[in-house]
Protein backbone atom coordinates (compact mmCIF):
# COMPACT_ATOMS: atom_id res chain seq x y z
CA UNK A 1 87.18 106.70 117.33
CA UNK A 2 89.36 106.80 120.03
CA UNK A 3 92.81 107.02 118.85
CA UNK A 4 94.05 107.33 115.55
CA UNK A 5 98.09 106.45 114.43
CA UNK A 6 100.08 107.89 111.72
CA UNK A 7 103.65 106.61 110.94
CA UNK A 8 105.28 109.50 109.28
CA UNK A 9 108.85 109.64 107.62
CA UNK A 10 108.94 112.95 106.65
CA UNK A 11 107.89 112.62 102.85
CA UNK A 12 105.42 115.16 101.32
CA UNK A 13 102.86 111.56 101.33
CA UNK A 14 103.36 111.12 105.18
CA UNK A 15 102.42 114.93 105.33
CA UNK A 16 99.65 114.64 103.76
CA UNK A 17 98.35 111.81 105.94
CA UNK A 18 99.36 114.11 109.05
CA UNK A 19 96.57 116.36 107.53
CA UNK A 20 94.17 113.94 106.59
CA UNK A 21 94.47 112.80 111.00
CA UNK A 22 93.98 116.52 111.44
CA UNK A 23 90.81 116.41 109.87
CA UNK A 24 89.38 113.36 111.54
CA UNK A 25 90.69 114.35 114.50
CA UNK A 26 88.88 117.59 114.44
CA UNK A 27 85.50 116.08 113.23
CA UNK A 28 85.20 113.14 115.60
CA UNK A 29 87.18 114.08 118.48
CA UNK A 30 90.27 111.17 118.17
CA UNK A 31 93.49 111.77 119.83
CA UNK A 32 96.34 110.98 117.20
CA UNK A 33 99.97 109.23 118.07
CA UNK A 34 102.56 109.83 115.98
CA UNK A 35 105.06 107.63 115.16
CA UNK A 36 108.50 107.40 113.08
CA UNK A 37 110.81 104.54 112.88
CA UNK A 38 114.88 105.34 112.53
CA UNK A 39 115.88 103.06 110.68
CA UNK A 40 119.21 103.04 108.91
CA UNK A 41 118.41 100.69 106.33
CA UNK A 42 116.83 103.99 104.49
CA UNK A 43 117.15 103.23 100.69
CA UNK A 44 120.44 104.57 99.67
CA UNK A 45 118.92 106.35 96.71
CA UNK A 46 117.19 109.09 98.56
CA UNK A 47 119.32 112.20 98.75
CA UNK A 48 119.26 112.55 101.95
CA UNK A 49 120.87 109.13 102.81
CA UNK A 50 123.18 109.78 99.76
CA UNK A 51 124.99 112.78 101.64
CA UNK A 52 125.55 110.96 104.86
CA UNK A 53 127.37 107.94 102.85
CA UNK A 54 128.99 109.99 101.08
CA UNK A 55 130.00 112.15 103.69
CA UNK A 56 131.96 109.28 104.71
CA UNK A 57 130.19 109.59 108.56
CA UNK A 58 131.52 106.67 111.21
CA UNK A 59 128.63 104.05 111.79
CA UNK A 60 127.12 105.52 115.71
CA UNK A 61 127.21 109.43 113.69
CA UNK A 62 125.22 107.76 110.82
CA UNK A 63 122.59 105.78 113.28
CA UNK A 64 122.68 108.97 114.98
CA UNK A 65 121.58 111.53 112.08
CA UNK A 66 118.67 108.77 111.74
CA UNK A 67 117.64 109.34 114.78
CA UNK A 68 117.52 113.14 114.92
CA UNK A 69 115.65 112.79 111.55
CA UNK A 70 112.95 111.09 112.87
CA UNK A 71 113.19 113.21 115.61
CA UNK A 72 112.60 116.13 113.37
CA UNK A 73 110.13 114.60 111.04
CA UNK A 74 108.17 113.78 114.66
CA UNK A 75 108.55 117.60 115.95
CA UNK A 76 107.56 118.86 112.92
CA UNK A 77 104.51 116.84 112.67
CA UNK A 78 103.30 117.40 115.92
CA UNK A 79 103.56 121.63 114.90
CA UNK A 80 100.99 120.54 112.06
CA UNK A 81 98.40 119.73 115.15
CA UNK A 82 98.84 121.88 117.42
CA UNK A 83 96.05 124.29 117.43
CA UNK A 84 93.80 120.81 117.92
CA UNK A 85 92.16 120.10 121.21
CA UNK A 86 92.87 116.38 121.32
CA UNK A 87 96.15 114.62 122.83
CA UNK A 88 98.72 114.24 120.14
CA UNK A 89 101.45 111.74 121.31
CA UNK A 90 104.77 111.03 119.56
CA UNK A 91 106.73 107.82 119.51
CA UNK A 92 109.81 106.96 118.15
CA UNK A 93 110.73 103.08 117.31
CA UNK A 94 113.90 101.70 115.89
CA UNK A 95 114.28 98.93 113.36
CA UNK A 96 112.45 98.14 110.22
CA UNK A 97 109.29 100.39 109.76
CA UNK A 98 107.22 97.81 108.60
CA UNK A 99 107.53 95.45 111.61
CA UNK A 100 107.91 98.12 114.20
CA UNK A 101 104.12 99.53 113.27
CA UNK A 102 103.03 95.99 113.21
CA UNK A 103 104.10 95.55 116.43
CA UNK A 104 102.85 99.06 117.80
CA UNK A 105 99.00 98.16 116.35
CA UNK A 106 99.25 94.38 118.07
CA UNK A 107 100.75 95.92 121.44
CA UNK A 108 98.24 99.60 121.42
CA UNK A 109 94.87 100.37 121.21
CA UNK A 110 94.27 102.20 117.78
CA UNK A 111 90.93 102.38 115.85
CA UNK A 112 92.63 103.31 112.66
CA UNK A 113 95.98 103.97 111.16
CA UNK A 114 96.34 106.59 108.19
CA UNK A 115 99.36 106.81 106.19
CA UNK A 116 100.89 107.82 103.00
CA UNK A 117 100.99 105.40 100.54
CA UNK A 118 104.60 105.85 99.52
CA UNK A 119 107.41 106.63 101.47
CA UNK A 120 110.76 108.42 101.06
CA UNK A 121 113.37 106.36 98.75
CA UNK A 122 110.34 105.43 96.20
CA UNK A 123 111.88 104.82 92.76
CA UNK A 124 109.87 106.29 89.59
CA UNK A 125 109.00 102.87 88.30
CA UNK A 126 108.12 101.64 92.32
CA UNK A 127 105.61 104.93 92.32
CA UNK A 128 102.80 103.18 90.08
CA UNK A 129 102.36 100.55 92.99
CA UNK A 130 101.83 100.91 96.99
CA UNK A 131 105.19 101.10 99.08
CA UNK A 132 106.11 97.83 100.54
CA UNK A 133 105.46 99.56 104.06
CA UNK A 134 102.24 100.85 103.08
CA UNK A 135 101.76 97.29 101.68
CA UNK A 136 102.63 95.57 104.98
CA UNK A 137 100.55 97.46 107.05
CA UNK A 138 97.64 96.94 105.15
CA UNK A 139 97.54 93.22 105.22
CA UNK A 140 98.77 92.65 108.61
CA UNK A 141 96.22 95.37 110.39
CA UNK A 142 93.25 94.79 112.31
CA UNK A 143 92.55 97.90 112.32
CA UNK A 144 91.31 99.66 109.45
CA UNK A 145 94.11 101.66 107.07
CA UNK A 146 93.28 104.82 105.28
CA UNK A 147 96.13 105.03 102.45
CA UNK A 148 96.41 108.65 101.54
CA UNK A 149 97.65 109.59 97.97
């Protein structure tokens, strides 16, 4: 496998995916990209997304702190990999996560995409099933998806 893709959002799940990639990458030799979406449709009930709100920040500083978060979540990632001896690319997308990874596995070469099966803003009762994204991506890939638990 050439290249492997991992959306990340910074959740402990999306972690855990960046370390399953590690492992693959290691063993078969696959460069990994990296990608996060800012998106600022974030579930409100994260606490995270609570504090900005309720911070009472002006629409471009709340976009913003989005941004820098996915920034962050991308940076810190890409520290997980570094002692590996493949390329390890990062890409950040805006919009909704779901159809920007769609569209990054139509428009890129990627043998496989691994990903956490829940994402941040998953209620308790929403935790028994797949997240939506998680979902998405595994009927609309090509490619195939290792869900990570």
């Amino acid at each position: 496998m050439k290249k492997l893709l991992v959306p990340i959002d910074g959740s402990p799940i999306s972690t855990k995916a960046v370390l399953e990639a590690k492992k693959l990458a290691e063993a078969l030799g696959s460069d990994i990209v990296l990608l996060s979406v800012a998106n600022i449709t974030t579930p409100s009930g994260t606490d995270e997304s609570n504090l900005l709100i309720q911070s009472g920040l002006e629409v471009q500083a709340y976009v913003s702190q989005f941004k820098l978060n996915a920034e962050r979540n991308l940076a810190d990632a890409k520290e997980m990999l570094k002692d590996l001896s493949v390329n390890v690319e990062t890409v950040l997308l805006y919009g909704d996560p779901a159809d920007q990874i769609a569209d990054y596995l139509d428009e890129n070469e990627v043998e496989m995409v691994i990903m956490g099966s829940q994402g941040v803003g998953i209620s308790r009762l929403r935790q028994v099933f797949i997240g939506s994204v998680t979902s998405k991506i595994v009927r609309h890939s090509k490619q195939p998806v290792l869900v990570v638990k």
